[in-house]
N, C-alpha and C. Protein backbone atom coordinates (compact mmCIF):
# COMPACT_ATOMS: atom_id res chain seq x y z
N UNK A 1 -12.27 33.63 -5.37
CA UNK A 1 -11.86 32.70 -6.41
C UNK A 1 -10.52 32.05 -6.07
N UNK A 2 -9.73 32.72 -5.65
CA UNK A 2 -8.32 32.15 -5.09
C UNK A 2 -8.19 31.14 -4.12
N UNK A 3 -9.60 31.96 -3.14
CA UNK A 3 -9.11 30.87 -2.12
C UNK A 3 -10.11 29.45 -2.27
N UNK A 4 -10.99 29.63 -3.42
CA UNK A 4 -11.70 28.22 -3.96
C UNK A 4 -10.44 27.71 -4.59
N UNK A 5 -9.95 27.80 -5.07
CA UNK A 5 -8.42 27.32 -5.90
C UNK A 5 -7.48 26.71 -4.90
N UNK A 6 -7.22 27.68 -3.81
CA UNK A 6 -6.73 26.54 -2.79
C UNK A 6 -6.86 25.46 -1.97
N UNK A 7 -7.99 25.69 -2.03
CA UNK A 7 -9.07 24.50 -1.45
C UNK A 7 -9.10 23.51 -2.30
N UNK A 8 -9.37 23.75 -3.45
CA UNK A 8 -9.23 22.76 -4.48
C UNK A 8 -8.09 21.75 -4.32
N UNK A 9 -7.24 22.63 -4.48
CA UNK A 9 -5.61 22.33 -4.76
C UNK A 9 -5.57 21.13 -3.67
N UNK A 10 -6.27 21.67 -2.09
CA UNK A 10 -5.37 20.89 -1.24
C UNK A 10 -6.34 19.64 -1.23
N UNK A 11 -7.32 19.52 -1.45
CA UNK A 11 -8.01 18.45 -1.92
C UNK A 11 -8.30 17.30 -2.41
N UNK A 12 -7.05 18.00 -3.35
CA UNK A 12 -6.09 17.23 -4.12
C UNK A 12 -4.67 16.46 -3.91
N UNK A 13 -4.28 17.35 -3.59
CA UNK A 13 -3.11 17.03 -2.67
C UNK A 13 -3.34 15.82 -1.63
N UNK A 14 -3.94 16.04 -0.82
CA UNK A 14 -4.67 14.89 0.51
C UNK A 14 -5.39 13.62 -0.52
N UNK A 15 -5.90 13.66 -1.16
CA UNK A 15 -6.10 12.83 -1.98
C UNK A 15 -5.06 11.50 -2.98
N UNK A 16 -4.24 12.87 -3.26
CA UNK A 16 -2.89 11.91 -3.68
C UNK A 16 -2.01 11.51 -2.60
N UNK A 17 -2.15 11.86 -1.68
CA UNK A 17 -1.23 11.33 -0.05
C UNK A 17 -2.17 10.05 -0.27
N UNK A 18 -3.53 10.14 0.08
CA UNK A 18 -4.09 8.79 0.17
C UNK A 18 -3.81 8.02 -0.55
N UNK A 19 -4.22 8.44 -1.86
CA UNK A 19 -3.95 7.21 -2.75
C UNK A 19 -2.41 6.26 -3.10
N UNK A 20 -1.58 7.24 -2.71
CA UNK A 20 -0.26 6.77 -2.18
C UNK A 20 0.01 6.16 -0.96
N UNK A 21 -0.42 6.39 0.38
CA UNK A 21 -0.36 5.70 1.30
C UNK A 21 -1.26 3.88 1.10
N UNK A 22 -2.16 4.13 0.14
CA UNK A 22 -2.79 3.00 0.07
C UNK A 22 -2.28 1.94 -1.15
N UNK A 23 -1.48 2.65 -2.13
CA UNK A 23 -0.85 1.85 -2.86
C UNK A 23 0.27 1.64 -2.03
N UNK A 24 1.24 2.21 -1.57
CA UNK A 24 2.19 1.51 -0.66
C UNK A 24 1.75 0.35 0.13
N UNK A 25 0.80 0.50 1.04
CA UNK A 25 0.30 -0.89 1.98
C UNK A 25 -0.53 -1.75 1.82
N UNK A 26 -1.25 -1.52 0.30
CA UNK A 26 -1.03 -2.98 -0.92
C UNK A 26 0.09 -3.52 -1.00
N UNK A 27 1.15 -2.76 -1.26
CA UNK A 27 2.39 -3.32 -1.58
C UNK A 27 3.06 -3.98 -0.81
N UNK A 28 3.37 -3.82 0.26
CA UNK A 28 4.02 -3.85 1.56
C UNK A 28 2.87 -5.43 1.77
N UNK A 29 1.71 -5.40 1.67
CA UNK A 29 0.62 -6.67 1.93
C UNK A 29 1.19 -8.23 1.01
N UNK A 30 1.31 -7.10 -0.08
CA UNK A 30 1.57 -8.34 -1.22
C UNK A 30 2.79 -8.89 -0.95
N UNK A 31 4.20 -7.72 -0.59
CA UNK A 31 5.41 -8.51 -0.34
C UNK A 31 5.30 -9.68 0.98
N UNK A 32 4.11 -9.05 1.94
CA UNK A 32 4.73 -10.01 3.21
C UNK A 32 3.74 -11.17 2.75
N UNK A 33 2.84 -10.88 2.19
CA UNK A 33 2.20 -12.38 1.86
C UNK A 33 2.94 -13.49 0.94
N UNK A 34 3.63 -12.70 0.10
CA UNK A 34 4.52 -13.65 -0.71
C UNK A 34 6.05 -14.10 0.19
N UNK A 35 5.89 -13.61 0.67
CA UNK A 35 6.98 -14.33 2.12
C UNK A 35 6.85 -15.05 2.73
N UNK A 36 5.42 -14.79 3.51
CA UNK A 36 5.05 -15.79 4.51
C UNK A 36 4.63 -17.20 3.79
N UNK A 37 4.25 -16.87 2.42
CA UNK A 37 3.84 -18.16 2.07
C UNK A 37 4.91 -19.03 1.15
N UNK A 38 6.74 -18.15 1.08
CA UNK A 38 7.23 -18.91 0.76
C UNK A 38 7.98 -19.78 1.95
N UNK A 39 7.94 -19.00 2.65
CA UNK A 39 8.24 -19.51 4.03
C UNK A 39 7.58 -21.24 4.93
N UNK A 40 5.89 -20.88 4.57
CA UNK A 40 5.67 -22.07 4.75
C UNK A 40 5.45 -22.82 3.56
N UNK A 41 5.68 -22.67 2.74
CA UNK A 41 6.06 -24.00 1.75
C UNK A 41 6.89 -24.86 2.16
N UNK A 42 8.03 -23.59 3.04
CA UNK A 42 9.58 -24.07 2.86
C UNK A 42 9.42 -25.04 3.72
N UNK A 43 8.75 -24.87 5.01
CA UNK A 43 8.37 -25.63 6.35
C UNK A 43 7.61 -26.54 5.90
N UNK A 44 6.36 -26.76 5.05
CA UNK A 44 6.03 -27.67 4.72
C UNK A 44 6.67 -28.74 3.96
N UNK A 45 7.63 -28.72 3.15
CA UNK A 45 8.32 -29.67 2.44
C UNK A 45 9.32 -29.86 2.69
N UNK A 46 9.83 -29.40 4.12
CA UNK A 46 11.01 -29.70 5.12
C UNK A 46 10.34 -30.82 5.72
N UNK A 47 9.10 -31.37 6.61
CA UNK A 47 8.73 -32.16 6.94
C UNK A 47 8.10 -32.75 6.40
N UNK A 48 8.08 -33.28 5.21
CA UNK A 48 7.79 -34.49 4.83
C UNK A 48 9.13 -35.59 4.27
């Protein structure tokens, strides 16, 4: 029974690593996309 409990546990654990590693590099996606595209705005309405 204990060691179903730890198993459990770490299951869990690895699970919330994931789901944290994957909300971070959403995040990290969304900041560089909102960069790059203020970036070329910036370039775009520099040359005109």
């Amino acid at each position: 029974m204990i060691r179903w409990t730890r198993v459990l546990e770490a299951e869990h654990r690895r699970r919330v690593a994931e789901d944290t590693r994957a909300a971070e590099r959403a995040r990290i996606a969304r900041e560089l996309h909102d960069v790059v595209t203020h970036h070329v705005t910036g370039a775009a309405s520099s040359r005109q």
